[in-house]
C-alpha atoms as a PDB file:
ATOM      1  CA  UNK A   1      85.561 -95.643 -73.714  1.00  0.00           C
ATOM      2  CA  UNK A   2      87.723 -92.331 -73.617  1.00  0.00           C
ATOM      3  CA  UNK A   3      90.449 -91.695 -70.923  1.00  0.00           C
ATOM      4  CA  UNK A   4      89.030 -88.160 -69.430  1.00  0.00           C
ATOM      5  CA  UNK A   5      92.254 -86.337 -69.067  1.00  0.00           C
ATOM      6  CA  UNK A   6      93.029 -82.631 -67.356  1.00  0.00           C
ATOM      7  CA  UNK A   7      96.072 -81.407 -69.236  1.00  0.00           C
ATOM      8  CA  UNK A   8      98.124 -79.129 -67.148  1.00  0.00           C
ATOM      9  CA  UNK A   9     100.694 -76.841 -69.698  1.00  0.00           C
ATOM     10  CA  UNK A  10     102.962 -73.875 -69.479  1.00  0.00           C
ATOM     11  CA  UNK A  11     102.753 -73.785 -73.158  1.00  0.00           C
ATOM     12  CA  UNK A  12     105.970 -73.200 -75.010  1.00  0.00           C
ATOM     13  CA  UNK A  13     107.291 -75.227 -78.099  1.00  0.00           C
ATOM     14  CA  UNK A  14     107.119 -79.076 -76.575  1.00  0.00           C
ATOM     15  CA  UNK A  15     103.501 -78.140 -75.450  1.00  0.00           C
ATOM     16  CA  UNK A  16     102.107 -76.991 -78.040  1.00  0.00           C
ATOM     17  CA  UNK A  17     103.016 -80.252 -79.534  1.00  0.00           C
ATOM     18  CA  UNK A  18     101.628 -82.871 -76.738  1.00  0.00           C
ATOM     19  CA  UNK A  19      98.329 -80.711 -76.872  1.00  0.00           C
ATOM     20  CA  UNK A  20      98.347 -81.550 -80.659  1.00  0.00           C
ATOM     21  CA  UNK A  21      99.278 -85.537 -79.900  1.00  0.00           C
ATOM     22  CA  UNK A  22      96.425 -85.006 -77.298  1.00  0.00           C
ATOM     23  CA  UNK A  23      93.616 -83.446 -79.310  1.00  0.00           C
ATOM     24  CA  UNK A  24      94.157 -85.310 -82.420  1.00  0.00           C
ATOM     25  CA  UNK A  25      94.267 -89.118 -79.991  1.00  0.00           C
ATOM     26  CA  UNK A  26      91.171 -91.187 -80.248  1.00  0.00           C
ATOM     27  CA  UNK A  27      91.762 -92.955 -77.045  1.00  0.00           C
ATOM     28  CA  UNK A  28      91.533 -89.346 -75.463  1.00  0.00           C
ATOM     29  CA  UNK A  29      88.737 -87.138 -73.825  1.00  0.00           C
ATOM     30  CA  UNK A  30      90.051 -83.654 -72.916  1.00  0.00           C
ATOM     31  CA  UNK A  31      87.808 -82.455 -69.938  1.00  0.00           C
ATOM     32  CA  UNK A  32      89.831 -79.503 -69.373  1.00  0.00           C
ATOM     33  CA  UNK A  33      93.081 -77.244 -70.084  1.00  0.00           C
ATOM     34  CA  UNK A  34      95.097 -75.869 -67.469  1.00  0.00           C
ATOM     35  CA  UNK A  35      97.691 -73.123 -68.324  1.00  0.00           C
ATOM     36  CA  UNK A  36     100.345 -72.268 -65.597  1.00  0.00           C
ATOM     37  CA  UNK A  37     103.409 -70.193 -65.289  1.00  0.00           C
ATOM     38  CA  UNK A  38     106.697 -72.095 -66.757  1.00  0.00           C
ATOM     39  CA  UNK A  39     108.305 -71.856 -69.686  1.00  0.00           C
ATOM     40  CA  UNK A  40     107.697 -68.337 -69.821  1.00  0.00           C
ATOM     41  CA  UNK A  41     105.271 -66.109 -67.667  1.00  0.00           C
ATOM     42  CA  UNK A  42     101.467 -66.533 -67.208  1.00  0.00           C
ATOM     43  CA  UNK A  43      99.917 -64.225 -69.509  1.00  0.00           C
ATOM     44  CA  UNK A  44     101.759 -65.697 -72.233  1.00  0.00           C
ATOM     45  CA  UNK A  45     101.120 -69.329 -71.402  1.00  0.00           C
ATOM     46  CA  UNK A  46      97.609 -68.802 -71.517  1.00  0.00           C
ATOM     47  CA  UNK A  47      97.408 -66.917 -74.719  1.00  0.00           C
ATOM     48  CA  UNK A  48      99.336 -69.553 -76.388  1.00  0.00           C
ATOM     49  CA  UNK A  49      97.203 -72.262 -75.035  1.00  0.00           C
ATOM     50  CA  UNK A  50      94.525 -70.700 -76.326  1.00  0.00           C
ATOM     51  CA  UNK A  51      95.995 -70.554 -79.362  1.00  0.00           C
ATOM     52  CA  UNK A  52      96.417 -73.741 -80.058  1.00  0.00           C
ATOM     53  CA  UNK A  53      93.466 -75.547 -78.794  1.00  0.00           C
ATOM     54  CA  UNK A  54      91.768 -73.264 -80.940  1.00  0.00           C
ATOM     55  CA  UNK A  55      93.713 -74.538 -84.001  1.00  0.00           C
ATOM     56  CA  UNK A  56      93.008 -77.878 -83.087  1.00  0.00           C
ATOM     57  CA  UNK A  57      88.848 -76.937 -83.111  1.00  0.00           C
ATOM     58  CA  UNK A  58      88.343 -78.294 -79.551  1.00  0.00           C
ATOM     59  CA  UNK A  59      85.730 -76.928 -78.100  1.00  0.00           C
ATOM     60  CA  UNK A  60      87.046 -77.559 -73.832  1.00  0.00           C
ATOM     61  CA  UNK A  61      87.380 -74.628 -71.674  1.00  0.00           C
ATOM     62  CA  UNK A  62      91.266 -73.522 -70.917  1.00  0.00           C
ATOM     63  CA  UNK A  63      91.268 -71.894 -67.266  1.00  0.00           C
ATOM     64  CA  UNK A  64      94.275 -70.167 -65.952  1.00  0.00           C
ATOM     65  CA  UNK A  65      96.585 -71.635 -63.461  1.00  0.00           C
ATOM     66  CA  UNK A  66      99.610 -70.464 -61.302  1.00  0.00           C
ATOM     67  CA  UNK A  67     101.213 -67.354 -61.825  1.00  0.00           C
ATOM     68  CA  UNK A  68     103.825 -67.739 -59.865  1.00  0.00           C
ATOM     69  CA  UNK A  69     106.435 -70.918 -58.048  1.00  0.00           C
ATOM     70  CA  UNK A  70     104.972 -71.784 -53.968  1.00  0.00           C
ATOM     71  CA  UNK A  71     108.324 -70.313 -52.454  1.00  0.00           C
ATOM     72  CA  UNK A  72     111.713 -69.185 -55.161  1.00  0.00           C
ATOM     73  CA  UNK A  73     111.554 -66.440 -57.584  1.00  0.00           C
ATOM     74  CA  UNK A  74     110.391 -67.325 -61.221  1.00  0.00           C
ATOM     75  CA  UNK A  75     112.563 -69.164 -63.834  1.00  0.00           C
ATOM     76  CA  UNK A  76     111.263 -68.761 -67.747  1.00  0.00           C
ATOM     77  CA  UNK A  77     113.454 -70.949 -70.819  1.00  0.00           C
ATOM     78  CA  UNK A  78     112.681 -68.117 -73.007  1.00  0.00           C
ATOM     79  CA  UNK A  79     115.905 -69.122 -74.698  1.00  0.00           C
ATOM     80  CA  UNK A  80     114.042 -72.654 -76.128  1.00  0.00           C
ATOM     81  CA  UNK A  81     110.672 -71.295 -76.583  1.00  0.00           C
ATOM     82  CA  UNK A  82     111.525 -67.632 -78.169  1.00  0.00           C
ATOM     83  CA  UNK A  83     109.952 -64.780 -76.208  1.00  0.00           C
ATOM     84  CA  UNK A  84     106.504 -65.401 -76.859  1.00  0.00           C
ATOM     85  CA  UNK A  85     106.699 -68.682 -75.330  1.00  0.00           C
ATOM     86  CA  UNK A  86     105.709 -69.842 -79.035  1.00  0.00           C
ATOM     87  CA  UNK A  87     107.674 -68.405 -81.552  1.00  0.00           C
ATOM     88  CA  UNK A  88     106.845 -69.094 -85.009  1.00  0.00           C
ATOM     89  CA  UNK A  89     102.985 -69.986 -85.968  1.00  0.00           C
ATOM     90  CA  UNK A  90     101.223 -66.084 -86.776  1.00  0.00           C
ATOM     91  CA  UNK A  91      97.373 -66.944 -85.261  1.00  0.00           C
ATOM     92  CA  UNK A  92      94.708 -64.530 -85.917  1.00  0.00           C
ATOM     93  CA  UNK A  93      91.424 -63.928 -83.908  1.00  0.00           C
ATOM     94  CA  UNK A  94      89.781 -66.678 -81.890  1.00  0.00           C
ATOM     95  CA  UNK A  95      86.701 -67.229 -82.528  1.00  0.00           C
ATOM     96  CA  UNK A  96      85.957 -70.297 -80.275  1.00  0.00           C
ATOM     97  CA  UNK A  97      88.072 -70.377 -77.535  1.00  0.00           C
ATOM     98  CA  UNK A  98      88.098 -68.193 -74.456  1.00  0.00           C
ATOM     99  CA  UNK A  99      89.576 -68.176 -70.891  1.00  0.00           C
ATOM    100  CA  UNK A 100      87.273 -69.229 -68.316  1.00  0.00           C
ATOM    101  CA  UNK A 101      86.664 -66.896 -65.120  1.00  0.00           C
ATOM    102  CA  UNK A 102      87.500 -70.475 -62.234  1.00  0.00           C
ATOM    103  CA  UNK A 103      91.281 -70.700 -61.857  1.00  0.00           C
ATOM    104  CA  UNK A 104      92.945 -73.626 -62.622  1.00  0.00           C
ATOM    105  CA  UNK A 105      93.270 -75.185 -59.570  1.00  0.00           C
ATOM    106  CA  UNK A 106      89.676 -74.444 -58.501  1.00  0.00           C
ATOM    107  CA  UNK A 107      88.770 -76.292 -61.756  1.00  0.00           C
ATOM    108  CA  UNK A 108      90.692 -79.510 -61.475  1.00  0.00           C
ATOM    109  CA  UNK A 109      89.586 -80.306 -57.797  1.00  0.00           C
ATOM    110  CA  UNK A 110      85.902 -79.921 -59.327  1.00  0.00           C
ATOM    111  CA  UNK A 111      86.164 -81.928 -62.164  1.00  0.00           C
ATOM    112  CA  UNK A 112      87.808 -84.788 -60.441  1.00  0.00           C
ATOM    113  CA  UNK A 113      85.423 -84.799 -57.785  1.00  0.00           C
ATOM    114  CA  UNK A 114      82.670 -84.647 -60.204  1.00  0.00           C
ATOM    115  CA  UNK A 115      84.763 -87.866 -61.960  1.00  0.00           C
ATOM    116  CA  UNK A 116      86.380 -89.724 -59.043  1.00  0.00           C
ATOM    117  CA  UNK A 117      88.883 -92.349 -60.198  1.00  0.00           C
ATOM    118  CA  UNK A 118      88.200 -91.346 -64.007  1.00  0.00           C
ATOM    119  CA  UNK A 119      90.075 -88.473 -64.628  1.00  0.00           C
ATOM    120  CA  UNK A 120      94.187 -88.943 -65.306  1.00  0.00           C
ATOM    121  CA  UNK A 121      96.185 -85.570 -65.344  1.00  0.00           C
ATOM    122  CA  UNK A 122      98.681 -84.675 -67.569  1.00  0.00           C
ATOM    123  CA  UNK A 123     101.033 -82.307 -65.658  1.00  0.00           C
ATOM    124  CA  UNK A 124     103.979 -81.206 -68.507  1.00  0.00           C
ATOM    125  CA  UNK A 125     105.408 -77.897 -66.614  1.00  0.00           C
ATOM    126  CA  UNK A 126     106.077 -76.811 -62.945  1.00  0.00           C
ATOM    127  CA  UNK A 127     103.875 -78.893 -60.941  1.00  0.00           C
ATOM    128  CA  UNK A 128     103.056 -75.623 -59.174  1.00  0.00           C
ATOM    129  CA  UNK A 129      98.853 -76.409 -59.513  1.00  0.00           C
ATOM    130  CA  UNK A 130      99.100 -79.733 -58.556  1.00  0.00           C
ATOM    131  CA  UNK A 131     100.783 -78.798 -55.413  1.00  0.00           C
ATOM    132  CA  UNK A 132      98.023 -76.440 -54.859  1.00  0.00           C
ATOM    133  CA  UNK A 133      95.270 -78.950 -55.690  1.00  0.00           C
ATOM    134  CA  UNK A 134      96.798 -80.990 -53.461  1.00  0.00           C
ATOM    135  CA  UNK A 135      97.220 -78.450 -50.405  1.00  0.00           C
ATOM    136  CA  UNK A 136      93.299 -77.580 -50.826  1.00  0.00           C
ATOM    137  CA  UNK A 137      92.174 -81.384 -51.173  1.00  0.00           C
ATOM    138  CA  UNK A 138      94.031 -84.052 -49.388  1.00  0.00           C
ATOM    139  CA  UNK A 139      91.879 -86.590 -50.649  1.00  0.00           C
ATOM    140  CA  UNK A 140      92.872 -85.370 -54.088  1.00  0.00           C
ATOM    141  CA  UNK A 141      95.119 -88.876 -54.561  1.00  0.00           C
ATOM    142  CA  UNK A 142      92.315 -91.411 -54.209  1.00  0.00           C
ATOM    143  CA  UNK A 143      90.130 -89.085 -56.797  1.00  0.00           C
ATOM    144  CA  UNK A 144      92.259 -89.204 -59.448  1.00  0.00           C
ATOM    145  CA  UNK A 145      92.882 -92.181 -61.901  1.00  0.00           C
ATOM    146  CA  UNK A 146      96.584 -90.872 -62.246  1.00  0.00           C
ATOM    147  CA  UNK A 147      98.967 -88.046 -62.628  1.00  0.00           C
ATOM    148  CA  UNK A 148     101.481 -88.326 -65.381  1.00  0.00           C
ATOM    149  CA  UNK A 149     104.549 -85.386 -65.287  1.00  0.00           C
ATOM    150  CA  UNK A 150     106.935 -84.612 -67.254  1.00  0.00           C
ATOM    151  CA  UNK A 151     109.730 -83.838 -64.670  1.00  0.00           C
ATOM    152  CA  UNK A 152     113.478 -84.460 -63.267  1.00  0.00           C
ATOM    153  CA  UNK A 153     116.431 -86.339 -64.112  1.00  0.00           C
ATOM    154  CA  UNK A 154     118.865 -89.245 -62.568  1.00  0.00           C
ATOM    155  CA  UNK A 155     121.560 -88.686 -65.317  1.00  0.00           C
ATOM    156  CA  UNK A 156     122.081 -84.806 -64.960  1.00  0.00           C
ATOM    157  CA  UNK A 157     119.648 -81.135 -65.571  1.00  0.00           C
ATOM    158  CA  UNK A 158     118.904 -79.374 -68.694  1.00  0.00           C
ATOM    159  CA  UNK A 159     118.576 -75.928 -66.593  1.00  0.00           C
ATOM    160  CA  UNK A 160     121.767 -76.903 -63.707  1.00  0.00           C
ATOM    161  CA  UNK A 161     124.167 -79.574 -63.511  1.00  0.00           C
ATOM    162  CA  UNK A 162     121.537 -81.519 -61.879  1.00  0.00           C
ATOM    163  CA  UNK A 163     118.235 -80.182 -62.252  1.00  0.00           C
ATOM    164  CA  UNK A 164     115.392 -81.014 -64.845  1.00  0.00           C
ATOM    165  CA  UNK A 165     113.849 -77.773 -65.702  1.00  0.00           C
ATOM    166  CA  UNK A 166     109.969 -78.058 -64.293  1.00  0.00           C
ATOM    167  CA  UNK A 167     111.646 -79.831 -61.407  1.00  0.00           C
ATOM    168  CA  UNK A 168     113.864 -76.622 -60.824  1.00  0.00           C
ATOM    169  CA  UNK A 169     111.304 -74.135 -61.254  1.00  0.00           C
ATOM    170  CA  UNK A 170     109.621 -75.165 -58.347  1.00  0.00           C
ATOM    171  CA  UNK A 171     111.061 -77.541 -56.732  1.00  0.00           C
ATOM    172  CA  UNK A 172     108.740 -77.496 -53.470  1.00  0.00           C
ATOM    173  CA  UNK A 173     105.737 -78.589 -55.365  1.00  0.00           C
ATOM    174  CA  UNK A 174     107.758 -81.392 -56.741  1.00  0.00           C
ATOM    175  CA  UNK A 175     108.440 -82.628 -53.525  1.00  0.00           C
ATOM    176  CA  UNK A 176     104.750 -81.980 -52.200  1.00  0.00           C
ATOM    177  CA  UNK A 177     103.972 -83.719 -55.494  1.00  0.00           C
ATOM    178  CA  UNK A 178     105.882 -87.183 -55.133  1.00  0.00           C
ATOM    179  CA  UNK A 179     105.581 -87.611 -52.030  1.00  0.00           C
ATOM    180  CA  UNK A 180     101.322 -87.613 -51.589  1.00  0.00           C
ATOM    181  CA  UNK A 181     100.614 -91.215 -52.594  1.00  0.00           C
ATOM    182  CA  UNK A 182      98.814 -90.190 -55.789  1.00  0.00           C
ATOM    183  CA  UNK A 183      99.555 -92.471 -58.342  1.00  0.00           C
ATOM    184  CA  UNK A 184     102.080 -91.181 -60.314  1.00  0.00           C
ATOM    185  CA  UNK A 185     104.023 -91.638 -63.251  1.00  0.00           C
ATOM    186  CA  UNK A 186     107.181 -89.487 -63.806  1.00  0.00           C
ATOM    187  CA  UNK A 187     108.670 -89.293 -67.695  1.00  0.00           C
ATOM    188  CA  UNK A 188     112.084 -87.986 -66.755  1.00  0.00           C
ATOM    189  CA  UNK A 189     114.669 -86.735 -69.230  1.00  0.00           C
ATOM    190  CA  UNK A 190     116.552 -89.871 -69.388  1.00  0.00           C
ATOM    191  CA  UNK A 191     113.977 -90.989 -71.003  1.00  0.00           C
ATOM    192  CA  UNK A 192     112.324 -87.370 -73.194  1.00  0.00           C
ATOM    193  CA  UNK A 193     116.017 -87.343 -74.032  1.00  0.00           C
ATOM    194  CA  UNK A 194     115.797 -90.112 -76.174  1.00  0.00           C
ATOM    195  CA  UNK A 195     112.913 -89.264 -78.719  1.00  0.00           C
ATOM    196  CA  UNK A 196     114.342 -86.325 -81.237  1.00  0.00           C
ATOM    197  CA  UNK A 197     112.922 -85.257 -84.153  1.00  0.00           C
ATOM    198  CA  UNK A 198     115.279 -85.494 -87.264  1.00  0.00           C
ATOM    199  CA  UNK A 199     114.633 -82.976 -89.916  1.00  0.00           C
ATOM    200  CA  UNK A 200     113.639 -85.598 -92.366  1.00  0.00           C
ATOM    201  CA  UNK A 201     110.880 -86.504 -89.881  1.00  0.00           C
ATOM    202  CA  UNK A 202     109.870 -82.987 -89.535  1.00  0.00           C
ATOM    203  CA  UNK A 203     109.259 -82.569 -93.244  1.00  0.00           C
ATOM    204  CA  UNK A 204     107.324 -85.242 -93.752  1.00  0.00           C
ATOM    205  CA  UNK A 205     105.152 -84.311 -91.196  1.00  0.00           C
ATOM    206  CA  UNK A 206     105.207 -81.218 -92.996  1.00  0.00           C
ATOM    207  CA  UNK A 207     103.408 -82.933 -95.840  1.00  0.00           C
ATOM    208  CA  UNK A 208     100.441 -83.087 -93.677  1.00  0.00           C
ATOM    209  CA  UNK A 209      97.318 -81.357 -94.723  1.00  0.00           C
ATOM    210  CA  UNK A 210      95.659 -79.232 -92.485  1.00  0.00           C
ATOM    211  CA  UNK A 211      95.943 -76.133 -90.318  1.00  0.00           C
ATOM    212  CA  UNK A 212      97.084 -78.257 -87.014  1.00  0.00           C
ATOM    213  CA  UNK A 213     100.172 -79.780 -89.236  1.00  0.00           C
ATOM    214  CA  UNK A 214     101.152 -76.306 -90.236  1.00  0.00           C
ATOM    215  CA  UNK A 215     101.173 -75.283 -86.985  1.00  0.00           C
ATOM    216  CA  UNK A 216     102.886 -77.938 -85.229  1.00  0.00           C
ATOM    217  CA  UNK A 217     105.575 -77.885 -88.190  1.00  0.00           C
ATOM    218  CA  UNK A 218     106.035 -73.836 -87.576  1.00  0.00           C
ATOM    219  CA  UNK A 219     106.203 -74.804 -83.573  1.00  0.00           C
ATOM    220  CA  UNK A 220     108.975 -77.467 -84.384  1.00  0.00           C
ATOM    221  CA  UNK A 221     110.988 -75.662 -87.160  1.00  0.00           C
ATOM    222  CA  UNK A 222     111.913 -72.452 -84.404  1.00  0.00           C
ATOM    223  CA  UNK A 223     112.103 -75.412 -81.493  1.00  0.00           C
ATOM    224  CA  UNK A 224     114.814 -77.300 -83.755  1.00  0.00           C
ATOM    225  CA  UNK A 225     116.726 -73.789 -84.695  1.00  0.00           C
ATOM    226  CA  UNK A 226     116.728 -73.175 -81.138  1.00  0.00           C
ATOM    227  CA  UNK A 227     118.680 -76.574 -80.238  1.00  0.00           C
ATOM    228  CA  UNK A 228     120.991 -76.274 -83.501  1.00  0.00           C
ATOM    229  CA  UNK A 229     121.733 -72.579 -82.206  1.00  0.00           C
ATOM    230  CA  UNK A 230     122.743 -74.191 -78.879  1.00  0.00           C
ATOM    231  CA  UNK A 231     124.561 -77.369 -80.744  1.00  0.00           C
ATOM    232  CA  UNK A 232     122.135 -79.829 -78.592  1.00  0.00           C
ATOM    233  CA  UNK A 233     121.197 -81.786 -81.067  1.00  0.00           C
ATOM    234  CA  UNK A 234     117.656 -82.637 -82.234  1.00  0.00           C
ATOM    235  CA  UNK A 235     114.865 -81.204 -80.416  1.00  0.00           C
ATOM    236  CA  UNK A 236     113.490 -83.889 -77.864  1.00  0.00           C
ATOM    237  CA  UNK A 237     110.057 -84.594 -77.350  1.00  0.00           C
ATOM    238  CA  UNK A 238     109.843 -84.262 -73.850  1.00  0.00           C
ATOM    239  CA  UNK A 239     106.140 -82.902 -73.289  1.00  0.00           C
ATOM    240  CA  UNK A 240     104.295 -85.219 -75.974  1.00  0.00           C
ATOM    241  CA  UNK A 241     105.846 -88.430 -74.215  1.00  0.00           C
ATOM    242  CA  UNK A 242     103.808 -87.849 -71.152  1.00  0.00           C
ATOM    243  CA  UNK A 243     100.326 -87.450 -73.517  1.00  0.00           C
ATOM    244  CA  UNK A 244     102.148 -90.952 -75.706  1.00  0.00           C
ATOM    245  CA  UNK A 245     102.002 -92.518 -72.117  1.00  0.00           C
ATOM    246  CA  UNK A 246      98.375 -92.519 -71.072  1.00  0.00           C
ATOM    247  CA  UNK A 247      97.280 -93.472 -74.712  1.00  0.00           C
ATOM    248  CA  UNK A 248      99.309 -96.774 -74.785  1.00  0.00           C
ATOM    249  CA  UNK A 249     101.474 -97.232 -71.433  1.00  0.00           C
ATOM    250  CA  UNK A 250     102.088-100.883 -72.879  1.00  0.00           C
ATOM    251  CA  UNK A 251     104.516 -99.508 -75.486  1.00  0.00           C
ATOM    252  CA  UNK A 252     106.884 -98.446 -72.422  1.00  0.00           C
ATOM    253  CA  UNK A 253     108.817-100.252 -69.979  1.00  0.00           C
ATOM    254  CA  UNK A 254     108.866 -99.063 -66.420  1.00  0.00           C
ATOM    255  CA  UNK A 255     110.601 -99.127 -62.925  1.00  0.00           C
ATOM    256  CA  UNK A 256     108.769 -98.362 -59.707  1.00  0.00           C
ATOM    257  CA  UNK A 257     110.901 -96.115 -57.203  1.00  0.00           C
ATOM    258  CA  UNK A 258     110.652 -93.708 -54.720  1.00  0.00           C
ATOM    259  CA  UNK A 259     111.674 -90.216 -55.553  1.00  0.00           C
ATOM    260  CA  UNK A 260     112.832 -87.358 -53.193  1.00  0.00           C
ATOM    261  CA  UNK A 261     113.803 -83.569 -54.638  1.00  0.00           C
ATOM    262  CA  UNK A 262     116.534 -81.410 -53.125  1.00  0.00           C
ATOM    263  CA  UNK A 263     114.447 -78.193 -51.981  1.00  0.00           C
ATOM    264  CA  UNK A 264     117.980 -76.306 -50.055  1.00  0.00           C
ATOM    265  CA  UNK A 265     117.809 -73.578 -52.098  1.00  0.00           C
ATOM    266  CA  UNK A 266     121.258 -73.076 -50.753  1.00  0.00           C
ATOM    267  CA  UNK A 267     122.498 -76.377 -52.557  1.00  0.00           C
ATOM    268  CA  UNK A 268     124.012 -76.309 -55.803  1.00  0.00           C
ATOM    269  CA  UNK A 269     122.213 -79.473 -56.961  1.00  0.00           C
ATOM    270  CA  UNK A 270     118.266 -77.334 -55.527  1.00  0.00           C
ATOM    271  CA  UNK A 271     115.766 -79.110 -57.691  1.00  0.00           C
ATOM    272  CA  UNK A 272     117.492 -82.415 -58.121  1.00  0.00           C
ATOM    273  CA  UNK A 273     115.733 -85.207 -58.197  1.00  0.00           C
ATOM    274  CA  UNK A 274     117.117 -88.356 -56.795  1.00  0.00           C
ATOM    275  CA  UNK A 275     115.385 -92.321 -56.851  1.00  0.00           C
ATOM    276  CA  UNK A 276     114.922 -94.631 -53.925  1.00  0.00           C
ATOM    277  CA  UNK A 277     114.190 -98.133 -53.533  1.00  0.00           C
ATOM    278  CA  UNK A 278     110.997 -98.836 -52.283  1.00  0.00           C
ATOM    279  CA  UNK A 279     109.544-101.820 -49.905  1.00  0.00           C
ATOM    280  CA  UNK A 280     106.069-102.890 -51.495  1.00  0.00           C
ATOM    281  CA  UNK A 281     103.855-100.473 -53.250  1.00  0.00           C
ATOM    282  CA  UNK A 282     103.019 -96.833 -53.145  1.00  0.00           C
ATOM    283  CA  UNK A 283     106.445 -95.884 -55.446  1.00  0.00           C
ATOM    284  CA  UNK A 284     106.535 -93.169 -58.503  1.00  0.00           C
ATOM    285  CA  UNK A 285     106.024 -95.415 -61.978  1.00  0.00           C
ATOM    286  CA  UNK A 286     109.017 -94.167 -63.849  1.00  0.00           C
ATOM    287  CA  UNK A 287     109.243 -95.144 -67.627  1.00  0.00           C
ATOM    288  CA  UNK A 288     112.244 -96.446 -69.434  1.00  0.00           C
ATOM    289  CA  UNK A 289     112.218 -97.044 -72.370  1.00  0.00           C
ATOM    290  CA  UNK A 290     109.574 -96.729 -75.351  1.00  0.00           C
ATOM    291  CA  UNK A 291     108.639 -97.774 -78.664  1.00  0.00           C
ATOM    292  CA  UNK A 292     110.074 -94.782 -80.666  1.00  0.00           C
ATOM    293  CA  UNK A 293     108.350 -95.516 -84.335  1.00  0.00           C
ATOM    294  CA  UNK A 294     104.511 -96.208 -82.597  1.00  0.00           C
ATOM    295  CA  UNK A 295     105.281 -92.928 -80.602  1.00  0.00           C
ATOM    296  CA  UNK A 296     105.958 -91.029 -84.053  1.00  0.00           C
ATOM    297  CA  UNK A 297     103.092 -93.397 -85.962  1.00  0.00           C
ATOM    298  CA  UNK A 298     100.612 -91.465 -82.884  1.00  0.00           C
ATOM    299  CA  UNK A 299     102.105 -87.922 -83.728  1.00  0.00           C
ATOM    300  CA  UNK A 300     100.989 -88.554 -87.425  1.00  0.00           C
ATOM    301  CA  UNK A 301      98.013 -90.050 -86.988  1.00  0.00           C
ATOM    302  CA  UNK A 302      97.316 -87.158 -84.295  1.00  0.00           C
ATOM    303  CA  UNK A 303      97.566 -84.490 -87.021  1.00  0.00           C
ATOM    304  CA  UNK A 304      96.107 -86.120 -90.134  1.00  0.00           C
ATOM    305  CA  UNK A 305      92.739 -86.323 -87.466  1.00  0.00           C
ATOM    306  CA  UNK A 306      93.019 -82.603 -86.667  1.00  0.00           C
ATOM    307  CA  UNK A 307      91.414 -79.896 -89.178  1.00  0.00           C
END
């Protein structure tokens, strides 16, 4: 059987690539796409998520999410994801896909109450709409299967000294986030750090046949340009990890821990995340380590089952 999953995305580059390692998985059912304010601002989010689950040929509604963070102003990363959100791939008309009228958050406390303990959400930006959800149902943690987020740090930011970037963009819903019992994985970047994409990786994948390939290869080629321009290396995979997760969590190893966020937003380290020892259960699963060739064997196996 499937694994229903709700995939929550402020789609930029990184996105746009776990939606492809998402539509493309056999092990997956995508129930629904959420589209919230992130990377860059809401309008564009949802355009490009629309975008690219229409490239894929998916046929499951995309609803809009957050436009905005709970409390502090908006942050964008424009600067990885070119102004668009998605620079690169040219799409022309849809023809399929469409936004639906229900927000976001409206939508996932439906469908998880219409599939209690069966639906696992994929939350890869500001966890904004989860800490909404949340809010609006308390019981929200005992009707999901899991929640699996692509946020924080414990070795330093990407956005501050300390601060992870979804983590820093609003920081309050992190906290509202890891601390309501849900059961809840947390890919930090100590570990999205650690899966790059080398050129020579890229243009194989290149060889690919298909539209999804060509798109995911135009996503990646302005996503690496973007790092080399900022001498950071190879782009890291920090969005698909979280999708590579719930398809095989065997392939990673994993620590359980409590986790607390710095919401002073008169601190210098605001948005921090920091881990805690817990006593017993009800801790944040937080991955380690993972098989880096099946995770890149998934990507590729992702796109040759796309059109």
């Amino acid at each position: 059987m499937k694994q229903k999953v709700i995939l929550d995305v402020d789609t930029g580059l990184d996105d746009a690539a776990a939606l492809f390692l998402a539509a493309g998985a056999e092990e997956l059912e995508i129930v629904a796409v959420i589209a919230t304010a992130g990377n860059v601002g809401l309008d564009k989010t949802v355009e490009n998520t629309l975008n690219v689950i229409e490239t894929t040929g998916l046929s499951c509604p995309v609803f809009a999410g957050s436009a905005k963070p709970l409390i502090r102003q908006p942050v964008e990363a424009g600067d990885f994801h070119g102004e668009s959100g998605l620079d690169g791939p040219v799409f022309g008309k849809r023809v399929i896909q469409e936004l639906q009228e229900e927000d976001g958050v409206s939508a996932m406390i439906r469908l998880v109450k219409r599939h209690p303990g069966e639906i696992t959400i994929i939350s890869v930006g500001p966890l904004t709409d989860l800490a909404h959800a949340l809010r609006r149902e308390p019981a929200l943690p005992s009707l999901v299967k899991e929640i699996v987020v692509m946020s924080g740090s414990f070795s330093g930011g990407n956005v501050t000294k300390d601060a992870e970037f979804n983590a820093y963009a609003d920081p309050e819903a992190a906290a509202i986030v890891f601390s309501s019992g849900a059961p809840l994985v947390m890919l930090t970047l100590d570990i999205t750090r650690t899966v790059t994409l080398s050129r020579e990786r890229l243009d194989f994948l290149r060889t690919i046949e298909g539209r999804s390939a060509e798109v995911f290869s135009q996503c990646m080629d302005t996503y690496m340009a973007n790092y080399e321009a900022k001498k950071f290396g190879w782009p890291q995979m920090h969005d698909p990890l979280c999708v590579a997760y719930v398809i095989d969590r065997s392939r990673f190893s994993a620590e359980d821990r409590r986790v607390v966020v710095d919401i002073d937003p008169a601190s210098p380290s605001y948005g921090m995340t920091s881990r805690e020892a817990i006593d017993g259960e009800g801790g944040v699963i937080i991955p380690t380590d993972v098989d880096r060739p099946w995770f890149w064997e998934m990507v590729e196996r992702s796109l040759r089952n796309l059109p």
